[in-house]
Protein backbone atom coordinates (compact mmCIF):
# COMPACT_ATOMS: atom_id res chain seq x y z
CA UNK A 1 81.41 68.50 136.43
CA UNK A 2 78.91 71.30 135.60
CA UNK A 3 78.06 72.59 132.53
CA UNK A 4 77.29 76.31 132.63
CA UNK A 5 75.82 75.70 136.50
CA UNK A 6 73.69 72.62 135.52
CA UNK A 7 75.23 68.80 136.68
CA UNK A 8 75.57 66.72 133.93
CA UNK A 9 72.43 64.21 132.74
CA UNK A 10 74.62 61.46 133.21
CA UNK A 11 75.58 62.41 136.93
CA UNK A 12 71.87 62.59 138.18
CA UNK A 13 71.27 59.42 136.79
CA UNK A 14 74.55 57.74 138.37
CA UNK A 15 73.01 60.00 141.81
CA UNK A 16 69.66 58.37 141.19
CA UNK A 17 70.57 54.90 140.12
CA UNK A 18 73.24 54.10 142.85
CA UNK A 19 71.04 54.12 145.86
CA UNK A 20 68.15 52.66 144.02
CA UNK A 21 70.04 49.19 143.65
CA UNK A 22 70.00 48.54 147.53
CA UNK A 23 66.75 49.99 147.60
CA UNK A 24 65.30 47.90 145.39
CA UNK A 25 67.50 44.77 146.50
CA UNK A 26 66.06 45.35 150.25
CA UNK A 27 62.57 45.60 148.71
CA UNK A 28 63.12 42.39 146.79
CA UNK A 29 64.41 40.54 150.23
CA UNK A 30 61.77 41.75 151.88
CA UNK A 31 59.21 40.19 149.25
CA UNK A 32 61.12 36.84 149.19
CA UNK A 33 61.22 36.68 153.23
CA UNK A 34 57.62 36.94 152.86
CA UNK A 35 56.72 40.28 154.79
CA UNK A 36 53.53 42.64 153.96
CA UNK A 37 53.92 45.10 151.09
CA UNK A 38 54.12 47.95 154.15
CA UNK A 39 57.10 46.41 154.59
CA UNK A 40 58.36 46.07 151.52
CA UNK A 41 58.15 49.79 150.67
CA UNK A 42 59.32 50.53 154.48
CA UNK A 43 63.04 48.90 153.75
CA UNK A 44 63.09 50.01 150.12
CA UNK A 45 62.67 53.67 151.07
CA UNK A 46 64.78 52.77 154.66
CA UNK A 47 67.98 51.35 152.20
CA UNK A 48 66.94 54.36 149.77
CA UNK A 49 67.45 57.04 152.55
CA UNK A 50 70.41 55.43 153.25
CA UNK A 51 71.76 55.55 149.98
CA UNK A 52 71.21 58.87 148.95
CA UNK A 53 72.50 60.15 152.45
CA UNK A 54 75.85 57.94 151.69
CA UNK A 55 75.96 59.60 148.31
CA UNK A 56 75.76 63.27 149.66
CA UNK A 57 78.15 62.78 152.39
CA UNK A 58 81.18 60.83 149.79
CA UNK A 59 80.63 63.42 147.07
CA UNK A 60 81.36 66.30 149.43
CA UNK A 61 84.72 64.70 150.20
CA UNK A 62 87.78 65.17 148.57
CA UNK A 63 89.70 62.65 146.70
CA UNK A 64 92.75 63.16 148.09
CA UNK A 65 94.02 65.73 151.18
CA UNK A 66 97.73 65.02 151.04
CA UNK A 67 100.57 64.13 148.50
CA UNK A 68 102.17 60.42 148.72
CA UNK A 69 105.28 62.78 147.40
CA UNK A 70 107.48 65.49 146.68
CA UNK A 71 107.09 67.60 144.00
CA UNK A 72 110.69 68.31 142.40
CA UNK A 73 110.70 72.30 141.85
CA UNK A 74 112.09 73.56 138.16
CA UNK A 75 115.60 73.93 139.44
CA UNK A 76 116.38 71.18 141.02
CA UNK A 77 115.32 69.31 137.60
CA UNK A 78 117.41 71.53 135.20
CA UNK A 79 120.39 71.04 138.29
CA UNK A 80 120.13 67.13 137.15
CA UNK A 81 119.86 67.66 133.31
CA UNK A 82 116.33 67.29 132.92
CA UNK A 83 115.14 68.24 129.42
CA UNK A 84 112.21 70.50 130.25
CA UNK A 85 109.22 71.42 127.60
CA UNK A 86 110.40 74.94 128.30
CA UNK A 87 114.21 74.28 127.63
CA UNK A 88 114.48 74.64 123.75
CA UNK A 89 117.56 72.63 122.11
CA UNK A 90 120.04 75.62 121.43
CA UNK A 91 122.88 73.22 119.31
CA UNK A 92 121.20 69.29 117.97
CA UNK A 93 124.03 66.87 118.15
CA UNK A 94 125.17 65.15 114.82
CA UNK A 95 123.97 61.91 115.49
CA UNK A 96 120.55 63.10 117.27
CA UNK A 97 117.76 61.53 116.29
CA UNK A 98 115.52 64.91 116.50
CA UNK A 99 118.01 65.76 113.39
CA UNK A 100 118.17 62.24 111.51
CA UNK A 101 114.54 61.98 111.88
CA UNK A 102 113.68 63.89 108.40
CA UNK A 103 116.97 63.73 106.93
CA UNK A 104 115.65 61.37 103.56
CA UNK A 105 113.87 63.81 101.19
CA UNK A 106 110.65 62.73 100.80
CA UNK A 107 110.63 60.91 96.94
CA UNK A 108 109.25 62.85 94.39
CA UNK A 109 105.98 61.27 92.72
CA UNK A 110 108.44 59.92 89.52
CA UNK A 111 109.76 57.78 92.35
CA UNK A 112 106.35 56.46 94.05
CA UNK A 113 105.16 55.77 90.50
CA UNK A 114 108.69 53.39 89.92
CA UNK A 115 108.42 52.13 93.80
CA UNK A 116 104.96 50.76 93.08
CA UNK A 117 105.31 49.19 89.62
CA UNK A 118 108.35 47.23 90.68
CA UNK A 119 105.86 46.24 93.46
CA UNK A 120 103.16 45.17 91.14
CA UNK A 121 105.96 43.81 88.80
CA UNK A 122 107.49 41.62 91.23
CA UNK A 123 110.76 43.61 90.73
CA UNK A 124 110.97 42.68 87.20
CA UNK A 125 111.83 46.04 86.42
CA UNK A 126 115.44 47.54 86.61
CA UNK A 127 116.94 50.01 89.66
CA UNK A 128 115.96 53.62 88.57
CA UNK A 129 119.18 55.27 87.14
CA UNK A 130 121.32 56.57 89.95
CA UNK A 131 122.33 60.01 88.24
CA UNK A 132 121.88 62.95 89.89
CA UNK A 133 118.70 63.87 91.23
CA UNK A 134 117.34 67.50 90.29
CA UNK A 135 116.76 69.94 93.78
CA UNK A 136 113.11 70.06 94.51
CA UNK A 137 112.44 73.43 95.73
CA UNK A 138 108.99 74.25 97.71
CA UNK A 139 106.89 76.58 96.10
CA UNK A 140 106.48 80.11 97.53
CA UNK A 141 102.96 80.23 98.38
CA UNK A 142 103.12 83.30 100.87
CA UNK A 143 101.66 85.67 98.51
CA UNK A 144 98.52 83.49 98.14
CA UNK A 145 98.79 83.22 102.47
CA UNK A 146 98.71 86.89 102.95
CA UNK A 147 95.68 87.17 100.51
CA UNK A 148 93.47 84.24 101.87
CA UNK A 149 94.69 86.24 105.44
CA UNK A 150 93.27 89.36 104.12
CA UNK A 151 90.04 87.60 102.42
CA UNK A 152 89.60 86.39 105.95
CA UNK A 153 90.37 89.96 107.96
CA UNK A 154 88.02 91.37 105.05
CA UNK A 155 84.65 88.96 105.79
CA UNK A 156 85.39 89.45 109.46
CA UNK A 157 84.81 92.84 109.42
């Protein structure tokens, strides 16, 4: 992963740091066995050669050269009834959930207000009255869209 040419700080430091722990792990066994600091440094920078010559050759490779499958082409999945991302739903079916998924109004704030003092009240308080309910109608707010757009265009410019 590069950004803008340069390798990520967190890659050098994973390049760095993986071949320094068997570096410093043959230094350490070296130390313990009992051998002259010359030798010491000699298989620290011996396991560290190694390392960062295993770490150039397995990050030139590619993950993986072949497929373990078959990709299905477009047809063949539309052939079997596949609902694609592309394939829009011409005709929803009655009892589709896509359809019955909004179908409840959302409660107007008279409601929430009732809903959460019968909560708080234990339900001590009686059923709101089941009379009709007046249409709530959005507001048009495209006038105030096209102006905010053209506030926008406006300090663009």
């Amino acid at each position: 992963m590069d950004w803008a040419g340069k390798p990520h700080p967190a890659e050098i430091l994973v390049e760095w740091g993986t071949p320094m722990v068997p570096a410093v792990a043959a230094g350490w066994a070296a130390s313990a066995a009992g051998l002259p600091l010359a030798a010491m440094v000699a298989a620290g920078m011996i396991a560290l050669a190694t390392g960062v010559v295993a770490m150039r050759l397995a990050g030139g490779a590619p993950l993986a050269e072949e497929l373990w499958f078959e990709p299905v082409g477009f047809e063949d999945a539309v052939a079997e009834g596949e609902l694609l991302l592309d394939d829009p739903l011409i005709e929803n079916a009655p009892d589709s959930r896509v359809v019955q998924l909004f179908a409840d109004p959302d409660p107007t704030p008279g409601e929430l207000v009732s809903r959460i003092s019968d909560y708080l009240n234990d339900g001590r308080r009686g059923s709101p009255a089941t009379g009709e309910v007046p249409e709530h109608r959005p507001v048009d707010a495209s006038d105030a869209l096209h102006a905010a757009l053209a506030n926008i265009r406006a300090s663009l410019r």
